[in-house]
C-alpha atoms as a PDB file:
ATOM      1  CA  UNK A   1      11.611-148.714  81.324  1.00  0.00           C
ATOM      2  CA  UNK A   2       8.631-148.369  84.096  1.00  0.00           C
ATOM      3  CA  UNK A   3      10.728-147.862  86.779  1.00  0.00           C
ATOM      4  CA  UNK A   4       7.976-147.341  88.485  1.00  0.00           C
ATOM      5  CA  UNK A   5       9.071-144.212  90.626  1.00  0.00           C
ATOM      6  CA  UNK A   6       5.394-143.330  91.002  1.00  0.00           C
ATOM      7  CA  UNK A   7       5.036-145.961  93.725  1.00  0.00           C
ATOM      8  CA  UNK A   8       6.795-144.337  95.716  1.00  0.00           C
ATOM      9  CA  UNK A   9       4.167-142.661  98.133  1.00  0.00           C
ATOM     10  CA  UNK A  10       2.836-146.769  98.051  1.00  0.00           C
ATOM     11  CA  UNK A  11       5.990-148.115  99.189  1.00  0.00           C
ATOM     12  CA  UNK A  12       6.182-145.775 101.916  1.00  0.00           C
ATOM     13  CA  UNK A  13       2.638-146.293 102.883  1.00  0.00           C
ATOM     14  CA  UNK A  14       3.133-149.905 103.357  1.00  0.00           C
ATOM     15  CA  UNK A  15       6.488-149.253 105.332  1.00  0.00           C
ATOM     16  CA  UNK A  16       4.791-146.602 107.546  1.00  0.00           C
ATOM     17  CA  UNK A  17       3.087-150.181 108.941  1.00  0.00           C
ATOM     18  CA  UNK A  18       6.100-151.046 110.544  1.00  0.00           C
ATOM     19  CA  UNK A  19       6.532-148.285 113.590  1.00  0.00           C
ATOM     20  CA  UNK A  20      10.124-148.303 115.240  1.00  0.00           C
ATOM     21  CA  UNK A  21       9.926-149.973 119.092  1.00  0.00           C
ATOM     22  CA  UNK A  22      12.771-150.420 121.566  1.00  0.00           C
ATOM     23  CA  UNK A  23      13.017-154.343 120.443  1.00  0.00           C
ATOM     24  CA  UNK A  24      12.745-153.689 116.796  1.00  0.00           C
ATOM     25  CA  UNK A  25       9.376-153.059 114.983  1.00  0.00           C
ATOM     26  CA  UNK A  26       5.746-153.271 115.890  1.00  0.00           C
ATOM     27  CA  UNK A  27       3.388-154.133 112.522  1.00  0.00           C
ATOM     28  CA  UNK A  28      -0.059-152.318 112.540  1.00  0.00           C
ATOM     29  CA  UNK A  29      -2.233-153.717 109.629  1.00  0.00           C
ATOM     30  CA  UNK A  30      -3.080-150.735 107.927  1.00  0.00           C
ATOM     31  CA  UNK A  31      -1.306-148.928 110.748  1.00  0.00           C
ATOM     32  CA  UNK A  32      -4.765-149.507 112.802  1.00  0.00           C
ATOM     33  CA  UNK A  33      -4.761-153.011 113.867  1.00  0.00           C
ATOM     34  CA  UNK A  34      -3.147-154.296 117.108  1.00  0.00           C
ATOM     35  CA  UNK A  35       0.384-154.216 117.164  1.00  0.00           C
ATOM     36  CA  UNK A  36       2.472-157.183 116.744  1.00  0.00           C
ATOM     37  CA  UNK A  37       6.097-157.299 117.433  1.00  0.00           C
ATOM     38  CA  UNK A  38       8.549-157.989 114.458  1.00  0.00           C
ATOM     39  CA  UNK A  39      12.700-157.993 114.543  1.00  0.00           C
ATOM     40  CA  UNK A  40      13.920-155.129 111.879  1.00  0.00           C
ATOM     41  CA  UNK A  41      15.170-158.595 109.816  1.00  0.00           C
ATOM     42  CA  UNK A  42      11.706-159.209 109.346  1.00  0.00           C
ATOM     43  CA  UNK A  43      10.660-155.775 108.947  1.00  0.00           C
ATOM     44  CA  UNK A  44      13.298-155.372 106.004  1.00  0.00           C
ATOM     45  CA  UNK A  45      11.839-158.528 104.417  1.00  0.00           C
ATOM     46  CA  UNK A  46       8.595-157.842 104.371  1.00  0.00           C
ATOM     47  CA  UNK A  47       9.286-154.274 102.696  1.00  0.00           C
ATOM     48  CA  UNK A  48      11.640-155.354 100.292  1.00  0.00           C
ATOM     49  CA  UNK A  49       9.118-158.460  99.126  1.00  0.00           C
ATOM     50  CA  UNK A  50       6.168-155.862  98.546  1.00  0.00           C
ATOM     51  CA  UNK A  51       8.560-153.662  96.699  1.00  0.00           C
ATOM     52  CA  UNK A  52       9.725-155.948  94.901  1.00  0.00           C
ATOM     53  CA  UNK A  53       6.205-157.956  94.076  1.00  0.00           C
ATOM     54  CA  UNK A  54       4.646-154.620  93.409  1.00  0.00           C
ATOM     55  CA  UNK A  55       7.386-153.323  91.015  1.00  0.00           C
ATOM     56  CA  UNK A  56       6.750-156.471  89.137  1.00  0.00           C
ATOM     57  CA  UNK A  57       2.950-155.905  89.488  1.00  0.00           C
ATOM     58  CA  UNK A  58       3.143-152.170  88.507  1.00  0.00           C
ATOM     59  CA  UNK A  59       5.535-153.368  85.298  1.00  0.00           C
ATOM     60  CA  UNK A  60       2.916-156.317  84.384  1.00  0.00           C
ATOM     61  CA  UNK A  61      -0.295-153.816  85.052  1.00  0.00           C
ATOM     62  CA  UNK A  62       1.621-150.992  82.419  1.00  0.00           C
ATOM     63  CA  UNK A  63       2.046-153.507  79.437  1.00  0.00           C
ATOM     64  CA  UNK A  64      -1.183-154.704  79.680  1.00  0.00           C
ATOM     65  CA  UNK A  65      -2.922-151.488  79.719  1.00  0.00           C
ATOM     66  CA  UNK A  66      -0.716-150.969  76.842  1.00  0.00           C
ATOM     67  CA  UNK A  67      -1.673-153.804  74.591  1.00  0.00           C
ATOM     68  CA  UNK A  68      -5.631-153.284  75.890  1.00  0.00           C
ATOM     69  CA  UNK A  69      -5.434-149.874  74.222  1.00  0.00           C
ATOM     70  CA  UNK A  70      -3.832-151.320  71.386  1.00  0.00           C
ATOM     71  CA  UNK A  71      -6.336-154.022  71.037  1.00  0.00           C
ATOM     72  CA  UNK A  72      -9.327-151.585  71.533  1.00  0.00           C
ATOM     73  CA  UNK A  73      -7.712-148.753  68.921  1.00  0.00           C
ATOM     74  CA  UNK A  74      -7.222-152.134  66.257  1.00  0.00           C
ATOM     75  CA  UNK A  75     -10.814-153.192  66.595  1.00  0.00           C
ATOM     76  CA  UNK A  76     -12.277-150.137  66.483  1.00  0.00           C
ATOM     77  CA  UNK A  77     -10.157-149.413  63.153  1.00  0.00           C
ATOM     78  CA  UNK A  78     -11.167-152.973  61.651  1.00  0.00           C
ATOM     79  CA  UNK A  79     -15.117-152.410  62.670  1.00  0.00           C
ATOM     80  CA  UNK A  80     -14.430-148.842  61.790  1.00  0.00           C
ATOM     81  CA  UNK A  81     -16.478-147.296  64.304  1.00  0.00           C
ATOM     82  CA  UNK A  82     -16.274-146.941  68.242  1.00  0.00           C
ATOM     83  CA  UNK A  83     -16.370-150.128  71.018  1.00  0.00           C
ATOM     84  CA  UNK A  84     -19.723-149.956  72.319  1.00  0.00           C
ATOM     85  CA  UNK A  85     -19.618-147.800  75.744  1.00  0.00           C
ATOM     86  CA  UNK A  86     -20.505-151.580  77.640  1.00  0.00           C
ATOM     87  CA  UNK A  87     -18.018-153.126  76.573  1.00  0.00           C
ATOM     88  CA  UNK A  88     -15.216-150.556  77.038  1.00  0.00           C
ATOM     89  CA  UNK A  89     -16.588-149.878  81.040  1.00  0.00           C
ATOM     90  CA  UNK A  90     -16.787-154.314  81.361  1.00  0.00           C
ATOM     91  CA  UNK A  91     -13.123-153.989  80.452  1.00  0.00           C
ATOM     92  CA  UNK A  92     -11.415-151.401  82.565  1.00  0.00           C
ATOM     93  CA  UNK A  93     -13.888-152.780  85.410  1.00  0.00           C
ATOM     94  CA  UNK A  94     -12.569-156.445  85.403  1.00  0.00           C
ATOM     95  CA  UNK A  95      -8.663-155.286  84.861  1.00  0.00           C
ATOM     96  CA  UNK A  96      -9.479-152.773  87.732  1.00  0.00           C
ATOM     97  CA  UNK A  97     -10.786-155.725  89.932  1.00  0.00           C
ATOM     98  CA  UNK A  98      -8.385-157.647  89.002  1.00  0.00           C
ATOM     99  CA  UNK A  99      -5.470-155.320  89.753  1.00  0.00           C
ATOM    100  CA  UNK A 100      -7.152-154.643  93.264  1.00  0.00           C
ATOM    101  CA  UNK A 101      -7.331-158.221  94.457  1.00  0.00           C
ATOM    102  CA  UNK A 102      -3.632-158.441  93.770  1.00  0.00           C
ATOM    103  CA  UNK A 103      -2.799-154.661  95.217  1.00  0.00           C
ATOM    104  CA  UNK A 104      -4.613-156.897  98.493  1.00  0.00           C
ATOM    105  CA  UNK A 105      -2.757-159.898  98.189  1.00  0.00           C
ATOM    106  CA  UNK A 106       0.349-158.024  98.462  1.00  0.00           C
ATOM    107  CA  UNK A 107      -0.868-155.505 101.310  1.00  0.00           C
ATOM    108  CA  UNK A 108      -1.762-158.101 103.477  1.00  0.00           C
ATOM    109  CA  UNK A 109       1.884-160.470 103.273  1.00  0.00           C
ATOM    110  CA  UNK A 110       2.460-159.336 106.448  1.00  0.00           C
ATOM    111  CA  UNK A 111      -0.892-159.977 108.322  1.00  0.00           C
ATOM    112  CA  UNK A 112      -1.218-163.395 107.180  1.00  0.00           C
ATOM    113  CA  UNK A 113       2.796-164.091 107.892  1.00  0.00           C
ATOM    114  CA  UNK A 114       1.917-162.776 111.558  1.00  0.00           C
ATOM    115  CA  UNK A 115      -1.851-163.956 112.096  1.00  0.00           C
ATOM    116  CA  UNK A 116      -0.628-166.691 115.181  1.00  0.00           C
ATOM    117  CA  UNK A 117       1.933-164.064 117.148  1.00  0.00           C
ATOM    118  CA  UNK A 118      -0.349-162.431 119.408  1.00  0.00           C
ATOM    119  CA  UNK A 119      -0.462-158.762 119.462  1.00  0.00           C
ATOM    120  CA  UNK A 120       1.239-156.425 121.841  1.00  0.00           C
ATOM    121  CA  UNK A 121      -1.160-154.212 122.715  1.00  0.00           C
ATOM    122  CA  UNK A 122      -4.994-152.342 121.772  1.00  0.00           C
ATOM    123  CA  UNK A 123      -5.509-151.177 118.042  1.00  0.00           C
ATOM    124  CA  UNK A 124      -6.267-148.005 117.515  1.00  0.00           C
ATOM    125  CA  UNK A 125      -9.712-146.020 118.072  1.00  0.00           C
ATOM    126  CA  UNK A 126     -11.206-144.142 114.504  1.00  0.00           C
ATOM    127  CA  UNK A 127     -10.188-140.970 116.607  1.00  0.00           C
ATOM    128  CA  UNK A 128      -6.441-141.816 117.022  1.00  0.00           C
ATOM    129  CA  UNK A 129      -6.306-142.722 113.377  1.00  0.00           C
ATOM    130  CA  UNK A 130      -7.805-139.339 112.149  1.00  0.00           C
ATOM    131  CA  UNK A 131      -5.321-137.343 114.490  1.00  0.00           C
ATOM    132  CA  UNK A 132      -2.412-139.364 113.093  1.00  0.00           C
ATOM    133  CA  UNK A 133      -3.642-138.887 109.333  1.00  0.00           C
ATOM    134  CA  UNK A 134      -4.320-135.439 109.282  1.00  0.00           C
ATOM    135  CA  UNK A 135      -1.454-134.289 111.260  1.00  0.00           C
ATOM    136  CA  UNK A 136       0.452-136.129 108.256  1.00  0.00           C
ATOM    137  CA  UNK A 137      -1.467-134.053 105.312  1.00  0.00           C
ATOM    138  CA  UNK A 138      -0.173-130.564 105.142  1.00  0.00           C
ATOM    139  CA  UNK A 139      -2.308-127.958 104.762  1.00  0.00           C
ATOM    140  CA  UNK A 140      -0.858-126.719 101.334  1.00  0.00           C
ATOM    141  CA  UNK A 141      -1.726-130.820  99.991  1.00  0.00           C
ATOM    142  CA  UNK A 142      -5.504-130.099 101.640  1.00  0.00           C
ATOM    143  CA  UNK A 143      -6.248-126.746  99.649  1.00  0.00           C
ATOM    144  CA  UNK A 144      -4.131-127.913  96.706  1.00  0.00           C
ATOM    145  CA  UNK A 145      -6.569-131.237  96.497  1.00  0.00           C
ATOM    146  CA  UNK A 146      -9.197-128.941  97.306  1.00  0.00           C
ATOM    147  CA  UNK A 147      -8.781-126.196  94.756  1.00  0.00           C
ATOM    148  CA  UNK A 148      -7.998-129.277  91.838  1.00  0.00           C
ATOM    149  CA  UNK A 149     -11.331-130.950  92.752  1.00  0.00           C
ATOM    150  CA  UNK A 150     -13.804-127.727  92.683  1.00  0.00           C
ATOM    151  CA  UNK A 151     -12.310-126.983  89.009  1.00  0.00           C
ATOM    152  CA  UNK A 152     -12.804-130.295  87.881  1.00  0.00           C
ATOM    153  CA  UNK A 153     -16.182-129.959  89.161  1.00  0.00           C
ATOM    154  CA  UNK A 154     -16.546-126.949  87.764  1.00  0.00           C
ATOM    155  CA  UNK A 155     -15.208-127.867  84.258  1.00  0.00           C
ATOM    156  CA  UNK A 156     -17.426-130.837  84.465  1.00  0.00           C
ATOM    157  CA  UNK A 157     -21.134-129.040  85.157  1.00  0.00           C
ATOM    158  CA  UNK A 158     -19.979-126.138  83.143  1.00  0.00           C
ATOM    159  CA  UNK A 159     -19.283-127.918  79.440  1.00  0.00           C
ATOM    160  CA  UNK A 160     -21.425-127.886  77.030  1.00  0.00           C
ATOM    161  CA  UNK A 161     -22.080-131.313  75.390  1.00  0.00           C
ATOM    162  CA  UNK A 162     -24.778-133.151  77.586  1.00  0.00           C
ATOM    163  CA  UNK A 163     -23.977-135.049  80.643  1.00  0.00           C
ATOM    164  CA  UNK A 164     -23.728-138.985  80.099  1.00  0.00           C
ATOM    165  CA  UNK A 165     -23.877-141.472  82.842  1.00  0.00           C
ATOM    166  CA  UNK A 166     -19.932-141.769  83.673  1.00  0.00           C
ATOM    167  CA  UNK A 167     -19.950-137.365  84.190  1.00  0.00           C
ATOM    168  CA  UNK A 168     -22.753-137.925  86.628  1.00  0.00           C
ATOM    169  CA  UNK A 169     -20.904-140.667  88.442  1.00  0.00           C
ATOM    170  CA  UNK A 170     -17.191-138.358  87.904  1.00  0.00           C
ATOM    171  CA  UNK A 171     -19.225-135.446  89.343  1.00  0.00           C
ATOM    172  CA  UNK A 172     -20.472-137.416  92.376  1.00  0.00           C
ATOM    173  CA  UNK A 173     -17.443-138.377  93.418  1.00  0.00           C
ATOM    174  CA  UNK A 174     -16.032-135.011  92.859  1.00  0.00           C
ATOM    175  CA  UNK A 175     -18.327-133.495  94.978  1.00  0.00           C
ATOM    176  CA  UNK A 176     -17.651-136.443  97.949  1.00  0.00           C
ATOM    177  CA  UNK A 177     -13.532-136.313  97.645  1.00  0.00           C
ATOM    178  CA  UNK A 178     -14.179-132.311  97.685  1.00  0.00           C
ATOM    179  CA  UNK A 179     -16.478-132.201 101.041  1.00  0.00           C
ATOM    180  CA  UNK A 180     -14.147-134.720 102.664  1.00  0.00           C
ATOM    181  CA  UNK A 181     -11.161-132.619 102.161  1.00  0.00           C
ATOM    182  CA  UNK A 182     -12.891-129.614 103.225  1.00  0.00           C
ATOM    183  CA  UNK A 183     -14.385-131.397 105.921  1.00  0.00           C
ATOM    184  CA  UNK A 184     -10.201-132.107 107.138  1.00  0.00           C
ATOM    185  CA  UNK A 185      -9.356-128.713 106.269  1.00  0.00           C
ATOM    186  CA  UNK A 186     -11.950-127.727 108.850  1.00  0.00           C
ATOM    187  CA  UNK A 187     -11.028-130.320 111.671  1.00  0.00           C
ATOM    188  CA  UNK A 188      -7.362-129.751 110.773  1.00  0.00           C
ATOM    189  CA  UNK A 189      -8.475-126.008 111.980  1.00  0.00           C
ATOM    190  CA  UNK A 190     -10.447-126.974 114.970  1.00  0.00           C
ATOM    191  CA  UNK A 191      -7.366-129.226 116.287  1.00  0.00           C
ATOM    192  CA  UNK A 192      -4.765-126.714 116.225  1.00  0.00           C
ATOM    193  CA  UNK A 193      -7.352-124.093 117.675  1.00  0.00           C
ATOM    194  CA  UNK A 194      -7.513-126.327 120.252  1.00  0.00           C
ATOM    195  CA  UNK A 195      -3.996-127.006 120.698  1.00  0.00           C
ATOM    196  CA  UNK A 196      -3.678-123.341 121.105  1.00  0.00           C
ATOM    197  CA  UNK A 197      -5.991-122.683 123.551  1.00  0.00           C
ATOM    198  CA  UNK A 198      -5.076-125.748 125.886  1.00  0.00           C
END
């Protein structure tokens, strides 16, 4: 039970940190920071104690969702009627807080493990990081998040019950995650024009 095989895109994401080096490892916090040198021992640690931790975390954050729908479905069958919109948002907000500040926690082990071994060389610019991320995104995951996105949208302005404050705020964000992807669509494009033409 929750064997959590949905993390795994996380786990990898956290080891993609670690880059291989001639001596062993070099740690980039959020593979942007300055590099700091780490022994593959170390390397293995620290990805099999945020594997582990977050397994455990992932486990924990499933039964309590769980038993908060359970709680929420009980009430509202003993008031007989729904939990007022308020209270359901203050809910999922503070368990979504909550589950963030640990998610942190966790993501950082390494930083604050390393914080006094002095770094190895420059972090990386915002250009270097964008080159690096969208050379990683194919472009069938770009249209595909794309395309998903636009119908949501879509669906969303195009239903017929009123819009309530929380399909304003999904619509916003729909329309922010879509330009973003188009907008790396586009660069995506521009880069490999350029590539071709150098």
């Amino acid at each position: 039970m929750f064997k959590g095989r949905g993390l795994d895109p996380i786990r990898e994401m956290f080891s993609a940190q670690f880059e291989a080096d001639s001596d062993g490892y070099l740690y980039r916090k959020n593979r942007k920071n300055a590099p700091v040198r780490v022994s593959a021992r170390e390397r293995d640690d620290f990805v099999a104690a945020f594997d582990r931790n977050y397994t455990r975390a992932y486990r924990v954050t499933m039964i309590v969702t769980m038993l908060v729908i359970l709680g929420m479905v009980t009430i509202a069958v003993v008031v007989e009627g729904d939990l007022p919109e308020p209270v359901t948002y203050a809910a999922v907000g503070t368990f979504l807080v909550v589950f963030l500040m640990i998610h942190r926690r966790m993501w950082n082990a390494p930083a604050r493990a390393l914080e006094r071994r002095p770094a190895v060389g420059q972090e990386r610019s915002r250009s270097e990081m964008r080159v690096i991320l969208m050379a990683e995104t194919s472009d069938i995951q770009s249209f595909i998040m794309l395309a998903m996105f636009l119908l949501l949208l879509f669906t969303l302005a195009t239903q017929s019950t009123p819009l309530n404050g929380l399909d304003v705020f999904l619509m916003a964000v729909y329309v922010v995650v879509s330009i973003m992807t188009g907008l790396v669509i586009f660069r995506k494009w521009r880069l490999g024009r350029q590539s071709r033409t150098s």
